[in-house]
PDB file of N, CA and C in Angstrom:
ATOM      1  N   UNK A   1     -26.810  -9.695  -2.186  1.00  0.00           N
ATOM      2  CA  UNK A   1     -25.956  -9.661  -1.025  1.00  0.00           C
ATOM      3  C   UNK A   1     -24.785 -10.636  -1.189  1.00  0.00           C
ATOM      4  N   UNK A   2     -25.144 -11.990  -1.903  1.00  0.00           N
ATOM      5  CA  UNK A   2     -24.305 -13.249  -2.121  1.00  0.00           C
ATOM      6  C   UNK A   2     -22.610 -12.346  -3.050  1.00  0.00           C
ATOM      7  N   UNK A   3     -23.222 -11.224  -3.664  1.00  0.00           N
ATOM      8  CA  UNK A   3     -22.089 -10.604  -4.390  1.00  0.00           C
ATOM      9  C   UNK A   3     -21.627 -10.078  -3.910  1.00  0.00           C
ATOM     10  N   UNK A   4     -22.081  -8.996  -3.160  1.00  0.00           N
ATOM     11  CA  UNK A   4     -21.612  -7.952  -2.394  1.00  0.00           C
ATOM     12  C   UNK A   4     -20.376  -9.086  -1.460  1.00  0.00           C
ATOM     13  N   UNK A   5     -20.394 -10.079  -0.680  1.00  0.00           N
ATOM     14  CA  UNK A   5     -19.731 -10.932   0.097  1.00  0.00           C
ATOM     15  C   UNK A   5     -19.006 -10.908  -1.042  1.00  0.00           C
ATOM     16  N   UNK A   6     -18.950 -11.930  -2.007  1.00  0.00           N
ATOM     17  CA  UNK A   6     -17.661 -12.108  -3.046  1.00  0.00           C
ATOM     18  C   UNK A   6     -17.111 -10.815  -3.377  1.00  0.00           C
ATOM     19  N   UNK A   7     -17.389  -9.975  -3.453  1.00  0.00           N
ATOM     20  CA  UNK A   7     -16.844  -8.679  -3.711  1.00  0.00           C
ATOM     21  C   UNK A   7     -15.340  -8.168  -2.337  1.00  0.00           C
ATOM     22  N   UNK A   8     -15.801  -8.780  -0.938  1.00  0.00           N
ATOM     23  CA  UNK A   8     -15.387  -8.786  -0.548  1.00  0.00           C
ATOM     24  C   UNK A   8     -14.322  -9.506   0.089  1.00  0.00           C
ATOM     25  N   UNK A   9     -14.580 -10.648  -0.067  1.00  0.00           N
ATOM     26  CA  UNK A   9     -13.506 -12.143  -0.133  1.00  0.00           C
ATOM     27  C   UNK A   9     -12.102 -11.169  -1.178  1.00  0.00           C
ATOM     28  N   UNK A  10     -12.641 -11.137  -2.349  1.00  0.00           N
ATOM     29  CA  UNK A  10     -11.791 -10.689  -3.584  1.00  0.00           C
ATOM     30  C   UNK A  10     -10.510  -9.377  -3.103  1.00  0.00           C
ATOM     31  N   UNK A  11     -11.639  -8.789  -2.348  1.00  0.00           N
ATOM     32  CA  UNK A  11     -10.703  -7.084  -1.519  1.00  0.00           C
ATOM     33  C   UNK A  11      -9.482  -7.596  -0.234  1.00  0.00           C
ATOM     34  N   UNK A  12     -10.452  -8.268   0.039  1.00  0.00           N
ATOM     35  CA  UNK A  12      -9.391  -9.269   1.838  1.00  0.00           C
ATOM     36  C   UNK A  12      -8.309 -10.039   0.516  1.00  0.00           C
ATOM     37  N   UNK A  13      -8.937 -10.965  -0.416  1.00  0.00           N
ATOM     38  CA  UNK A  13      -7.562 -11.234  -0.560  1.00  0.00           C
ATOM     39  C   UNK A  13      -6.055 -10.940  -1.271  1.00  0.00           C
ATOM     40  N   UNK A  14      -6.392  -9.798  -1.882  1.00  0.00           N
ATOM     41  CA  UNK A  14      -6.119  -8.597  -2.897  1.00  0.00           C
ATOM     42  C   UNK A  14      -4.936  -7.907  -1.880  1.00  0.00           C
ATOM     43  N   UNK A  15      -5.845  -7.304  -0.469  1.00  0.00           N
ATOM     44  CA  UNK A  15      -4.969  -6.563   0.506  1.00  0.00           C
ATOM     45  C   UNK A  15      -3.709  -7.677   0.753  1.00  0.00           C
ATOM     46  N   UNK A  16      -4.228  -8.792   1.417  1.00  0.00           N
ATOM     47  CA  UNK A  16      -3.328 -10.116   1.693  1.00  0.00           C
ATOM     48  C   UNK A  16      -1.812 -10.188   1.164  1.00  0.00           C
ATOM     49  N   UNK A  17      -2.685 -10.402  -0.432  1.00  0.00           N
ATOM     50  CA  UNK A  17      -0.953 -10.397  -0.885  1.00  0.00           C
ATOM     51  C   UNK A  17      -0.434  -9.299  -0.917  1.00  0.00           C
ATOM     52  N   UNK A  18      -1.252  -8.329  -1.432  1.00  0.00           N
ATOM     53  CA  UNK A  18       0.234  -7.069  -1.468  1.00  0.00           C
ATOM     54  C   UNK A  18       0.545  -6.774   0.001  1.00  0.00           C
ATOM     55  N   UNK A  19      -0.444  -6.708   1.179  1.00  0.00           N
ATOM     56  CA  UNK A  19       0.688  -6.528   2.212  1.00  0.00           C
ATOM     57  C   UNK A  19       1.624  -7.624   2.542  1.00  0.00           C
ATOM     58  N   UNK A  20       1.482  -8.835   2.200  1.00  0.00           N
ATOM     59  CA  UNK A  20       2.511  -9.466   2.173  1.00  0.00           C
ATOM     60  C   UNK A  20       3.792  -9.382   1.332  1.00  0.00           C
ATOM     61  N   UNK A  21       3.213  -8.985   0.519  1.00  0.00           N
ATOM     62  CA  UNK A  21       4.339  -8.489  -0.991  1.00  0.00           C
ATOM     63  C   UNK A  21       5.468  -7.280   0.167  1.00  0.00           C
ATOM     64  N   UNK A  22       4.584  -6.567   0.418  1.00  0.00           N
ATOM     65  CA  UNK A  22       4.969  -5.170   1.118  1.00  0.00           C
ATOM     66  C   UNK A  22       6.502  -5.181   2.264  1.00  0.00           C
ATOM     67  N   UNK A  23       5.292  -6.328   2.935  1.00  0.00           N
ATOM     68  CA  UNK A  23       6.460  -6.904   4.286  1.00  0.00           C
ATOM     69  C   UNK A  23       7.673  -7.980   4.061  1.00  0.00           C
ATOM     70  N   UNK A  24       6.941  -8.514   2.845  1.00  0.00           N
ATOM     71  CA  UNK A  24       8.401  -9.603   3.061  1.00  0.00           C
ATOM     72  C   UNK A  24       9.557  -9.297   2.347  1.00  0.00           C
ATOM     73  N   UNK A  25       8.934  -8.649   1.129  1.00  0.00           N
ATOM     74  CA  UNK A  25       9.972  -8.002  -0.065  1.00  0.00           C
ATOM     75  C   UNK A  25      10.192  -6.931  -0.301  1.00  0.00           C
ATOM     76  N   UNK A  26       9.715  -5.931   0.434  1.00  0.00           N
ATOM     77  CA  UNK A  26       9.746  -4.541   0.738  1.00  0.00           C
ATOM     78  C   UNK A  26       9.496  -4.084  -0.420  1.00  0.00           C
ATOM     79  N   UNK A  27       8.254  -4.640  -1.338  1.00  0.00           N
ATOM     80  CA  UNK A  27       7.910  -3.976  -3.016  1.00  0.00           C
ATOM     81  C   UNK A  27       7.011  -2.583  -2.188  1.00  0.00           C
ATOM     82  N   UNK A  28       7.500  -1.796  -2.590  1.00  0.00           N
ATOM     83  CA  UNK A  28       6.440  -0.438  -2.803  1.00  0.00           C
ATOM     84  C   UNK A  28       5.197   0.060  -2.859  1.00  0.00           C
ATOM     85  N   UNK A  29       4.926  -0.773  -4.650  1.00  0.00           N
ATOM     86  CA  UNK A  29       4.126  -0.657  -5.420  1.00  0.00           C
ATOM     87  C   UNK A  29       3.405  -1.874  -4.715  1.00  0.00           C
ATOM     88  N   UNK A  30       3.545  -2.542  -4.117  1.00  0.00           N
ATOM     89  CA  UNK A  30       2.339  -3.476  -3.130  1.00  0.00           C
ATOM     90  C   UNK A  30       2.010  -2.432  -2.094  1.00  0.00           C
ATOM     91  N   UNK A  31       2.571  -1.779  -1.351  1.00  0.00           N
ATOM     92  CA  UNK A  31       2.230  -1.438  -0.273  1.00  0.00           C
ATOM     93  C   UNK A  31       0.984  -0.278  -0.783  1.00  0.00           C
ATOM     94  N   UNK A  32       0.956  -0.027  -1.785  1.00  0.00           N
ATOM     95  CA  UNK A  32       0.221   1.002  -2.701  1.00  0.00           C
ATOM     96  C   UNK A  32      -1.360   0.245  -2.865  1.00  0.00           C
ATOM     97  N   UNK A  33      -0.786  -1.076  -3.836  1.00  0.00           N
ATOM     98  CA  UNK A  33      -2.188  -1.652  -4.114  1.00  0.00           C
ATOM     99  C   UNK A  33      -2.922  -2.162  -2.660  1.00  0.00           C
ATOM    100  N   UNK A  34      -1.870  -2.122  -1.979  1.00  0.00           N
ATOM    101  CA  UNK A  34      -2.470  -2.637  -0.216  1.00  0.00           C
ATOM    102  C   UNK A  34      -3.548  -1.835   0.095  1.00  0.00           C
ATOM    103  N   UNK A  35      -2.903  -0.367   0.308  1.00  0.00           N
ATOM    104  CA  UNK A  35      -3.628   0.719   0.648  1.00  0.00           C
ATOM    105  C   UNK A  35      -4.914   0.691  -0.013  1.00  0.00           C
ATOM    106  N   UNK A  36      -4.891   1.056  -1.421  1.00  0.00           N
ATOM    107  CA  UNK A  36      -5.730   1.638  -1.812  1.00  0.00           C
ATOM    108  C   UNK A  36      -6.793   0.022  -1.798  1.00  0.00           C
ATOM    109  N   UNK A  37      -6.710  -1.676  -2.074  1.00  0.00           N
ATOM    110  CA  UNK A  37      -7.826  -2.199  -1.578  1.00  0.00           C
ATOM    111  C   UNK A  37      -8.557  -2.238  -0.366  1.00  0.00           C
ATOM    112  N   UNK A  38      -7.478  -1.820   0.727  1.00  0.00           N
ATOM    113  CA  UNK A  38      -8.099  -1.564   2.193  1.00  0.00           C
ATOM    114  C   UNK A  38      -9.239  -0.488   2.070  1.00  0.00           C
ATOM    115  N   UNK A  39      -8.815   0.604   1.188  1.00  0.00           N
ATOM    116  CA  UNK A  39      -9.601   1.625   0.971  1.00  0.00           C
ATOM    117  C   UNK A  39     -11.104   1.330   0.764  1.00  0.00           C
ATOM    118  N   UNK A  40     -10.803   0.299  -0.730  1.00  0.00           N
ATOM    119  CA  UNK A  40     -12.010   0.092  -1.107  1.00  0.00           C
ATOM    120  C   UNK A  40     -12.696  -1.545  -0.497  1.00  0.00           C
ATOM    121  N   UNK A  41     -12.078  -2.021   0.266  1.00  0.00           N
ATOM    122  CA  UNK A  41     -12.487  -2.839   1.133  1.00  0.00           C
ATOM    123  C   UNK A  41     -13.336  -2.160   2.402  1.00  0.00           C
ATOM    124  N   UNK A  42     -12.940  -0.692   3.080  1.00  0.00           N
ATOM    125  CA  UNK A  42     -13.702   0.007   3.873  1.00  0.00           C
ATOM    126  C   UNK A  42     -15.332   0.339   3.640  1.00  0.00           C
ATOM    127  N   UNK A  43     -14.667   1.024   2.021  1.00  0.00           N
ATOM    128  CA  UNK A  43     -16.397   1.045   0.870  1.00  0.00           C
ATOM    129  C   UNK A  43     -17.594  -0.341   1.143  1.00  0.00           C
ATOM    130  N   UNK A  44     -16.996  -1.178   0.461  1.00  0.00           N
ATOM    131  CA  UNK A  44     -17.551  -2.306   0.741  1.00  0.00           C
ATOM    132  C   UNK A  44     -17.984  -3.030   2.308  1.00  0.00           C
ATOM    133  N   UNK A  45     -17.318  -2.680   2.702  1.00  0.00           N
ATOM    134  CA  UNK A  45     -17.969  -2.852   4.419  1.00  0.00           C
ATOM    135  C   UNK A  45     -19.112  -1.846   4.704  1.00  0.00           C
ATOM    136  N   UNK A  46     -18.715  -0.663   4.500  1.00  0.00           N
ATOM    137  CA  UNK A  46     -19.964   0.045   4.639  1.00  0.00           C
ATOM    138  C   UNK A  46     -21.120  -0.043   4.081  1.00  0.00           C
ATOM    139  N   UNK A  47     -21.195  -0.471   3.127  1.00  0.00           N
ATOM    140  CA  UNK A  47     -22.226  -0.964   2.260  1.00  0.00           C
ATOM    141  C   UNK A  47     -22.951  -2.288   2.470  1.00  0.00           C
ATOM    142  N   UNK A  48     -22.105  -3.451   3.122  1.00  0.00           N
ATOM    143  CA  UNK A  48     -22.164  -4.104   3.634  1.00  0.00           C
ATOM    144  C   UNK A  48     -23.101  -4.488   4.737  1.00  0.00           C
ATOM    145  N   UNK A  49     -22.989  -2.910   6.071  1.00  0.00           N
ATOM    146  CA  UNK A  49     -23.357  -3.118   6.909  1.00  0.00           C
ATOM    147  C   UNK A  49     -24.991  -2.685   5.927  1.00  0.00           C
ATOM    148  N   UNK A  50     -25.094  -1.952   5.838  1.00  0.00           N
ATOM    149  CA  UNK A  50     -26.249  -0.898   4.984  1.00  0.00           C
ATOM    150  C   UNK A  50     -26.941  -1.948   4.750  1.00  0.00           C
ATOM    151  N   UNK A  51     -26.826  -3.016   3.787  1.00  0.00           N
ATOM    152  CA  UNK A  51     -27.659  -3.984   3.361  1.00  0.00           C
ATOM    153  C   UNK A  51     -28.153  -4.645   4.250  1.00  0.00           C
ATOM    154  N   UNK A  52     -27.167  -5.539   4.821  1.00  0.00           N
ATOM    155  CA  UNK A  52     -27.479  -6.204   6.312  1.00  0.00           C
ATOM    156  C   UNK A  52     -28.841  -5.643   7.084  1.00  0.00           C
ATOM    157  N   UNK A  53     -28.593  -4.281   7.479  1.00  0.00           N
ATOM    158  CA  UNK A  53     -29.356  -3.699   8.297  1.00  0.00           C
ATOM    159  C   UNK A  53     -31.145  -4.092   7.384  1.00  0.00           C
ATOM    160  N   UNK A  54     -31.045  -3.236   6.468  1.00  0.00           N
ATOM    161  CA  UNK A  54     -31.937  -3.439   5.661  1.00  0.00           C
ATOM    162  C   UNK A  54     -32.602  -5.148   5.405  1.00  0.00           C
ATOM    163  N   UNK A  55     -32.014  -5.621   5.358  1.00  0.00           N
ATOM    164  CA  UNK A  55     -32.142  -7.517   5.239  1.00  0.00           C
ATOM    165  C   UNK A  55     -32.439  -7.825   6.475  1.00  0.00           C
ATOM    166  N   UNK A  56     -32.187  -7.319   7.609  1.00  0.00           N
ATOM    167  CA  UNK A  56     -32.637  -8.097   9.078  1.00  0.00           C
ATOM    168  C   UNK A  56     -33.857  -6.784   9.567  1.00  0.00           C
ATOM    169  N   UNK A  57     -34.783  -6.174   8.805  1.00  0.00           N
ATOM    170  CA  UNK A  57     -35.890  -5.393   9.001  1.00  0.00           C
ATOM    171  C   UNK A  57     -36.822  -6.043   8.418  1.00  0.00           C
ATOM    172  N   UNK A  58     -36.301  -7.367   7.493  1.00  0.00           N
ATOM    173  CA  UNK A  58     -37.443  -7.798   6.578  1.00  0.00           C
ATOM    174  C   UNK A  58     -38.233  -8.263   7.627  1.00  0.00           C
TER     175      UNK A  58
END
């Protein structure tokens, strides 16, 4: 689970800069890598919850 969290720190801060990239400098190709870690930042939440659930049945 300790990974799954770092997995996700890594996605939040991934989105961070490129939407910052996105907004301040109007790069593109950030607003791209934005998207698509939000994407797989969604993955990871869902999976997220999944475990959780499973971990608070123990």
């Amino acid at each position: 689970m300790k990974a799954l969290v770092d997995q996700i720190n890594a996605q939040v801060a991934a989105f961070q800069a490129n939407a910052a990239a996105q907004v301040e400098k109007n790069n593109k190709a950030a607003g791209t890598r934005a998207r698509k870690a939000a994407l797989e930042l969604s993955k990871l939440l869902k999976e997220f919850r999944k475990v959780s659930v499973e971990e608070a049945k123990k």
